[in-house]
N, C-alpha and C. Protein backbone atom coordinates (compact mmCIF):
# COMPACT_ATOMS: atom_id res chain seq x y z
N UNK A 1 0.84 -1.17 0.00
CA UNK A 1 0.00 0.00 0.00
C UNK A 1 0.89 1.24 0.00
N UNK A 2 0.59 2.21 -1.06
CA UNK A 2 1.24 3.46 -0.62
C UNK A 2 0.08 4.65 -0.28
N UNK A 3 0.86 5.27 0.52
CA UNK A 3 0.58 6.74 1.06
C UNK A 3 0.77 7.80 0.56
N UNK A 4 0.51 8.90 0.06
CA UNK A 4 1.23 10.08 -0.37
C UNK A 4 0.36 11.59 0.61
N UNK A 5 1.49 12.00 1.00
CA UNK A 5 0.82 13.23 2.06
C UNK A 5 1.61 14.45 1.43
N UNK A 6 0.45 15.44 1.21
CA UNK A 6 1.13 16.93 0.60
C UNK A 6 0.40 17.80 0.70
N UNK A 7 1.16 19.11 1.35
CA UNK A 7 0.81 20.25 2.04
C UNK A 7 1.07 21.26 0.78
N UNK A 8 -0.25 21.23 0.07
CA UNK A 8 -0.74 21.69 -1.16
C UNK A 8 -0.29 23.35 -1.62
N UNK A 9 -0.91 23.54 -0.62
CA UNK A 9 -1.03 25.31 -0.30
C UNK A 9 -1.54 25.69 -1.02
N UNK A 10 -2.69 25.36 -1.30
CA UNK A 10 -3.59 25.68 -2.48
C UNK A 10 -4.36 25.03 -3.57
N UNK A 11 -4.98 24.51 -3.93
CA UNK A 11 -5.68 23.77 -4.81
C UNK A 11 -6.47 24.70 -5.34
N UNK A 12 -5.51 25.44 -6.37
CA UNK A 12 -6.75 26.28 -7.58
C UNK A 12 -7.17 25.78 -9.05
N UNK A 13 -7.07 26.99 -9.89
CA UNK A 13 -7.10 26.57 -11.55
C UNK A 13 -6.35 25.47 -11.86
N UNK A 14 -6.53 24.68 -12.88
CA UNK A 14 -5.67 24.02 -13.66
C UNK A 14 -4.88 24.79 -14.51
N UNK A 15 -4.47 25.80 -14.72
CA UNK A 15 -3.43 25.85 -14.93
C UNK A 15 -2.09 26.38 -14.20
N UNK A 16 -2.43 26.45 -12.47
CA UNK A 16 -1.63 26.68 -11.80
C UNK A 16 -0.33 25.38 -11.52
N UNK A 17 0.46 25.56 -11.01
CA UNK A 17 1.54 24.39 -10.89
C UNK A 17 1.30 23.47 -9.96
N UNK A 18 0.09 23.63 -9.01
CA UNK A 18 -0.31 22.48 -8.34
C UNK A 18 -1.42 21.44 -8.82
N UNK A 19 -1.55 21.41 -10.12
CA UNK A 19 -2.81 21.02 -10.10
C UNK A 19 -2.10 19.93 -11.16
N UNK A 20 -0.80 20.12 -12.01
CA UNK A 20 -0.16 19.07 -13.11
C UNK A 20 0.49 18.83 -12.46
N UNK A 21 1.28 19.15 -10.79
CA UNK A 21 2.21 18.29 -9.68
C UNK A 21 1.42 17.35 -9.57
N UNK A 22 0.32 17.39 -9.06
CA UNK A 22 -0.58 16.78 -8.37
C UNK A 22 -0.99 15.39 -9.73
N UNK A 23 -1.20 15.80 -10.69
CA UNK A 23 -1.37 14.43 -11.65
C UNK A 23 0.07 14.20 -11.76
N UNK A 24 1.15 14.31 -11.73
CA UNK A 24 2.36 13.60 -11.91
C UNK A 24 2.62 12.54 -10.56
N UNK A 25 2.28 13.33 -9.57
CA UNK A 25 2.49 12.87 -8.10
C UNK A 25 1.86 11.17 -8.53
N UNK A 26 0.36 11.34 -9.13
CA UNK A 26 -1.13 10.50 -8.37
C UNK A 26 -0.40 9.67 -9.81
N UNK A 27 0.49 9.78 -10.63
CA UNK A 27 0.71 8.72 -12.16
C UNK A 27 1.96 8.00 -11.88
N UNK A 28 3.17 9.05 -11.06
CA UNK A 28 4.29 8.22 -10.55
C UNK A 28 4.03 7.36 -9.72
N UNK A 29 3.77 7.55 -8.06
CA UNK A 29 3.75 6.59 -7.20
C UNK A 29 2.33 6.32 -6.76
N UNK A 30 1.21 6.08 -7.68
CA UNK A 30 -0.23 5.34 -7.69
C UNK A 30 -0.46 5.17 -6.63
N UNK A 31 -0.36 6.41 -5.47
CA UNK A 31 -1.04 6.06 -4.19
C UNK A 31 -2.27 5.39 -4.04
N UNK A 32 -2.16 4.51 -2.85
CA UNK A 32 -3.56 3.63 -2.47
C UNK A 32 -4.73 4.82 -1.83
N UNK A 33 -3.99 5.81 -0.82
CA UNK A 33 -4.25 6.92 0.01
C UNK A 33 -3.43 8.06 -0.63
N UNK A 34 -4.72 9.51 -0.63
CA UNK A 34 -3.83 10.87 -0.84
C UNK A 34 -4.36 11.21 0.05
N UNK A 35 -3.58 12.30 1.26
CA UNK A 35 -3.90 13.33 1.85
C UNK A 35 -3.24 14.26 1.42
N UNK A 36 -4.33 15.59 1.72
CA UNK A 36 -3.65 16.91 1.23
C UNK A 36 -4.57 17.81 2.22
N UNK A 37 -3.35 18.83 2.20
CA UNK A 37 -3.29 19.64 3.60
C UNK A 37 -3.31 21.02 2.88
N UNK A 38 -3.58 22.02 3.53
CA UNK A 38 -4.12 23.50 2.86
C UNK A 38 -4.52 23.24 1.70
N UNK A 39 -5.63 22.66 1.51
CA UNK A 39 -6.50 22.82 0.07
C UNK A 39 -7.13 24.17 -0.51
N UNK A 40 -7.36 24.62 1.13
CA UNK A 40 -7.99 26.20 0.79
C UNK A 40 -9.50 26.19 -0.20
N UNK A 41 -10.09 25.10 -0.85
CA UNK A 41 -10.96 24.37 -1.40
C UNK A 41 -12.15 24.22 -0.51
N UNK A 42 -13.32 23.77 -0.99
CA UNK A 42 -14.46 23.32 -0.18
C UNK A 42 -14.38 22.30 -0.88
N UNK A 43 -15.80 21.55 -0.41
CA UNK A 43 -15.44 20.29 -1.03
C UNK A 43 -16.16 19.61 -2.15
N UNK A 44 -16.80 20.99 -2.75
CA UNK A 44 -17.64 20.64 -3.97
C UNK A 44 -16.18 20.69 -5.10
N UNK A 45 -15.45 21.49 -5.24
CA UNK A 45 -13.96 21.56 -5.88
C UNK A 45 -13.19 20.02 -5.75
N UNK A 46 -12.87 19.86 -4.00
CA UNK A 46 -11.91 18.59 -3.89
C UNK A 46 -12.83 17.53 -4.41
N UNK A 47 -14.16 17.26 -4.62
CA UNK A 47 -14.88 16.15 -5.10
C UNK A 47 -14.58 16.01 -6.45
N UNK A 48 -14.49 16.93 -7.51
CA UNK A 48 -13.91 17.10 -8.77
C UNK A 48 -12.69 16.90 -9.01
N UNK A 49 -11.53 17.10 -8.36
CA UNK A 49 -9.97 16.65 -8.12
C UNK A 49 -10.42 14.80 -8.19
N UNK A 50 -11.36 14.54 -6.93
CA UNK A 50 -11.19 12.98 -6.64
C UNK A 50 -11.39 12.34 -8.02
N UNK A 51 -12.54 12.49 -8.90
CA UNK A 51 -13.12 12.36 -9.60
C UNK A 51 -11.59 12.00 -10.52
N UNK A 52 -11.40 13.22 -11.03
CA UNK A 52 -10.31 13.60 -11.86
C UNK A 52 -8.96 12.55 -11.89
N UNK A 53 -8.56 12.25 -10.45
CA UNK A 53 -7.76 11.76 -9.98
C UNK A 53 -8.19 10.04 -10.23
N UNK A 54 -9.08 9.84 -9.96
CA UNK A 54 -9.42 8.25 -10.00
C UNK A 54 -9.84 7.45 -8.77
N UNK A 55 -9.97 8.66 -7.82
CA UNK A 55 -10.51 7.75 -6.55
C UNK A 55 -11.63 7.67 -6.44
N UNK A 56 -11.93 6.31 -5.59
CA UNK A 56 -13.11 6.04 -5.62
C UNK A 56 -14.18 6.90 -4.15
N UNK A 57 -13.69 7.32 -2.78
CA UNK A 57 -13.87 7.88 -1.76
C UNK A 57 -13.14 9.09 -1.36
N UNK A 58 -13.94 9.88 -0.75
CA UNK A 58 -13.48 11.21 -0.30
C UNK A 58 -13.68 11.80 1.12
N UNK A 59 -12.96 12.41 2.36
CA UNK A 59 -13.44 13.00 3.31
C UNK A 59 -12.95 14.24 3.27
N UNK A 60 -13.53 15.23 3.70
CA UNK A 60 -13.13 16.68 3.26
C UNK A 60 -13.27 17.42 4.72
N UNK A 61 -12.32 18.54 4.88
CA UNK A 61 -12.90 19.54 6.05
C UNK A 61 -12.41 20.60 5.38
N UNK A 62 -13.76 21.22 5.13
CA UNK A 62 -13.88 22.99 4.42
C UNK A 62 -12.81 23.57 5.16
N UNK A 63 -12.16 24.62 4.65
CA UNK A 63 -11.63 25.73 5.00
C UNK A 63 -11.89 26.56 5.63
N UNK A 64 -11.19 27.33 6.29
CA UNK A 64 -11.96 28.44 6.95
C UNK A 64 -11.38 29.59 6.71
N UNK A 65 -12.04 30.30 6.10
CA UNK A 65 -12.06 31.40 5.40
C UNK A 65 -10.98 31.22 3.75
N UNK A 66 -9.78 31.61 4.14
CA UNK A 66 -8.85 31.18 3.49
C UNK A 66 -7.73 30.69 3.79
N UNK A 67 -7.97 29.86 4.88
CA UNK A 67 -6.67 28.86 5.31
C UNK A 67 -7.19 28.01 5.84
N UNK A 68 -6.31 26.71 5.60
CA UNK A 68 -6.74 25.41 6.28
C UNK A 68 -7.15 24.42 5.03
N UNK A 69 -8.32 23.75 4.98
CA UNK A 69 -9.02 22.86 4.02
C UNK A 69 -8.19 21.47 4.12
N UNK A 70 -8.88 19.97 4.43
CA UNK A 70 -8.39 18.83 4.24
C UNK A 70 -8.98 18.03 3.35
N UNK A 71 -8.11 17.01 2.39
CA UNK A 71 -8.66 16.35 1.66
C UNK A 71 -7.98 14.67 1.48
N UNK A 72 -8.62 13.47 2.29
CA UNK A 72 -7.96 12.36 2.17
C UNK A 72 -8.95 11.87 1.27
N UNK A 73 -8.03 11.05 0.00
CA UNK A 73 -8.84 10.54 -1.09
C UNK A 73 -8.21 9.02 -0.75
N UNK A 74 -8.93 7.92 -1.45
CA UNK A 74 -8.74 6.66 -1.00
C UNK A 74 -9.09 5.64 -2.09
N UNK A 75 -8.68 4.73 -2.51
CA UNK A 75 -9.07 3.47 -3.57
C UNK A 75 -10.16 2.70 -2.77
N UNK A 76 -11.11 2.34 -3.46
CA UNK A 76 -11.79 0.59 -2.77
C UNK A 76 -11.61 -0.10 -2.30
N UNK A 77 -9.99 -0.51 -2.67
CA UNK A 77 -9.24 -1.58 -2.18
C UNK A 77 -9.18 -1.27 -0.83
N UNK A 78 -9.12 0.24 0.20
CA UNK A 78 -8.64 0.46 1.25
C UNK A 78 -10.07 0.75 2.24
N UNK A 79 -10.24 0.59 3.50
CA UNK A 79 -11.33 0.67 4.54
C UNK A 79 -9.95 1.43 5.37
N UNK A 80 -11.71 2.64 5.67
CA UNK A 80 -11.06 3.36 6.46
C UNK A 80 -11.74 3.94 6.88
N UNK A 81 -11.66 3.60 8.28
CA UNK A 81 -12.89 3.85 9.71
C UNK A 81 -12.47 5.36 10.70
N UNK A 82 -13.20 6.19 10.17
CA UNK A 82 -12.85 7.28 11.02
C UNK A 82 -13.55 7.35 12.54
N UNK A 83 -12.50 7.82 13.15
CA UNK A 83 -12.94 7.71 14.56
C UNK A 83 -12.74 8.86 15.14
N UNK A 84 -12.47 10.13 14.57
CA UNK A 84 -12.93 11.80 15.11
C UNK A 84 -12.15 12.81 14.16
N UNK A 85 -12.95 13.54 13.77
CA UNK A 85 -12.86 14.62 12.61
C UNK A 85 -13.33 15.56 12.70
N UNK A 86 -12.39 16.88 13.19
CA UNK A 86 -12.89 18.42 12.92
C UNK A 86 -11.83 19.24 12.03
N UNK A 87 -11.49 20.79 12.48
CA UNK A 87 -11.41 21.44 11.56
C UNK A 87 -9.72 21.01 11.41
N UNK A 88 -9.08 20.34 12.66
CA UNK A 88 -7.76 20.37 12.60
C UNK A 88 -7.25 19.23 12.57
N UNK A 89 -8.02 18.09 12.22
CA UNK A 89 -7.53 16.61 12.71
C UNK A 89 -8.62 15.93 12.18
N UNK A 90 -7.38 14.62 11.36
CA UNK A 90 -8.33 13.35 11.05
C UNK A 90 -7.81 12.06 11.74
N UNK A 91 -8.18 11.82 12.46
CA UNK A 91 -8.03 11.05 12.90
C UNK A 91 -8.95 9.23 13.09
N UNK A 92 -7.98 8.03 11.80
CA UNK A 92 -8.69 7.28 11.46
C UNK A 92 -8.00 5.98 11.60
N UNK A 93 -8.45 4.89 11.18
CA UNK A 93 -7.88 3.33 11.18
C UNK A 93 -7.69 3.17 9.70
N UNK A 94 -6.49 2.99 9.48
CA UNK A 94 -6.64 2.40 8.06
C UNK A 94 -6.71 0.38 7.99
N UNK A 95 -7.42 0.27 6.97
CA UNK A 95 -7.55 -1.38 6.84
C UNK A 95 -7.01 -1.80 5.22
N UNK A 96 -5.84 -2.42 5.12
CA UNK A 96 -5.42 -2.77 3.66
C UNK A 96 -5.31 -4.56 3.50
N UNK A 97 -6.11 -5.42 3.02
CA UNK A 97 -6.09 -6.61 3.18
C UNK A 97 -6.18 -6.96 4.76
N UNK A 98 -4.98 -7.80 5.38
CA UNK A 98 -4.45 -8.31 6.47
C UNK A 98 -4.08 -7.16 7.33
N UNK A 99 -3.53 -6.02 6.79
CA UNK A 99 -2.87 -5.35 7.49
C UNK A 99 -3.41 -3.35 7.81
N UNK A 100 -3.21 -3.35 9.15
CA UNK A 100 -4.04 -2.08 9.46
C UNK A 100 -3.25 -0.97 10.45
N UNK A 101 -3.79 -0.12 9.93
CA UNK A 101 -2.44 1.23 11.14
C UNK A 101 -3.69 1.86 11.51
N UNK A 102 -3.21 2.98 12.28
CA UNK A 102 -4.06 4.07 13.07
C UNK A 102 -3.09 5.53 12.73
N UNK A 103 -4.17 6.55 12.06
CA UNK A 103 -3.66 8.06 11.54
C UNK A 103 -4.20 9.21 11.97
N UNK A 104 -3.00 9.55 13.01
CA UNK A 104 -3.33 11.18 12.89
C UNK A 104 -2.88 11.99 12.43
N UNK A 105 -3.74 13.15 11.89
CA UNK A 105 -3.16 14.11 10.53
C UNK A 105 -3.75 15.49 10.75
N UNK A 106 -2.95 16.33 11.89
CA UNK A 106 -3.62 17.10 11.97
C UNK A 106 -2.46 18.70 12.64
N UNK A 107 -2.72 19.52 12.78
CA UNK A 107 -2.00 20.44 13.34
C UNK A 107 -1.44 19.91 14.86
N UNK A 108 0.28 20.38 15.06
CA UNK A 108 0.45 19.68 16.32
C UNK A 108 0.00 20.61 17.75
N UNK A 109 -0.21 21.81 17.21
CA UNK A 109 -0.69 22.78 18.44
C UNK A 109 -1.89 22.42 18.62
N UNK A 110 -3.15 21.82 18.12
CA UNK A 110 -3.98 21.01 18.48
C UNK A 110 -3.71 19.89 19.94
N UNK A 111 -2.99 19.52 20.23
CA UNK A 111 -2.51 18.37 21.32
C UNK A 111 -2.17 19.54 22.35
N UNK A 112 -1.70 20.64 22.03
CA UNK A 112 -1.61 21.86 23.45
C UNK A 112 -2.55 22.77 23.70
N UNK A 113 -3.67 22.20 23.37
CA UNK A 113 -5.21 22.77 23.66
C UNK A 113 -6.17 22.07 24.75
C-alpha cells in the first residue's frame, strides 16, 4: 500500500503548478491513500480533483475562510474507519487486506489545547 501526504497550499485553476504536480504525483507513485493539507478548497472543488484523480472515496474539512481545508482521497481496495474529525484533525484506522495502522493528521498545536 502506498501513502502520499502533501501540504498543497492551495488547490486552484488548472493551470496553476499544483494542479499538473498533483497528476504527476497520483501517475508516478499510484497512491492507495492521498492526503492533502491546505487545500484552501471546499469540497464541492476537492470532489472534482477525486473524480479527476481516480478515486473512488473522499473526506473533506472545508476551509476556513482562506486557510486550512483537508482532503484524504482513497481506492476501494482500502477501509477506512474514522474515529474523530474536525477542523484540525483526522483522525482514522486504516484497513489494507491483512494489514491495518491508526492516523493522525492534523496540526500539532492542536494536542496543546
Amino acid at each position: 500500500m502506498t501513502m502520499v501526504s502533501w501540504n498543497c497550499q492551495c488547490l486552484g485553476r488548472a493551470q496553476d503548478l499544483v494542479i499538473p504536480r498533483l497528476w504527476e504525483m497520483r501517475q508516478y507513485h499510484s497512491p492507495d491513500i492521498l492526503f492533502l493539507m491546505e487545500t484552501k478548497q471546499k469540497r464541492d472543488a476537492l470532489v472534482d480533483i477525486q473524480t479527476w484523480l481516480g478515486y473512488d472515496r473522499i473526506m473533506t474539512v472545508n476551509p476556513i475562510g482562506y486557510s486550512g481545508g483537508l482532503a484524504l482521497m482513497w481506492k476501494s481496495s482500502v477501509y477506512i474507519d474514522f474515529k474523530y474529525v474536525d477542523k484540525h484533525l483526522l483522525d482514522f484506522h486504516v484497513q489494507f487486506g491483512k494489514f491495518g495502522f491508526l492516523v493522525f493528521m492534523g496540526n500539532c498545536s492542536v494536542w496543546q489545547t
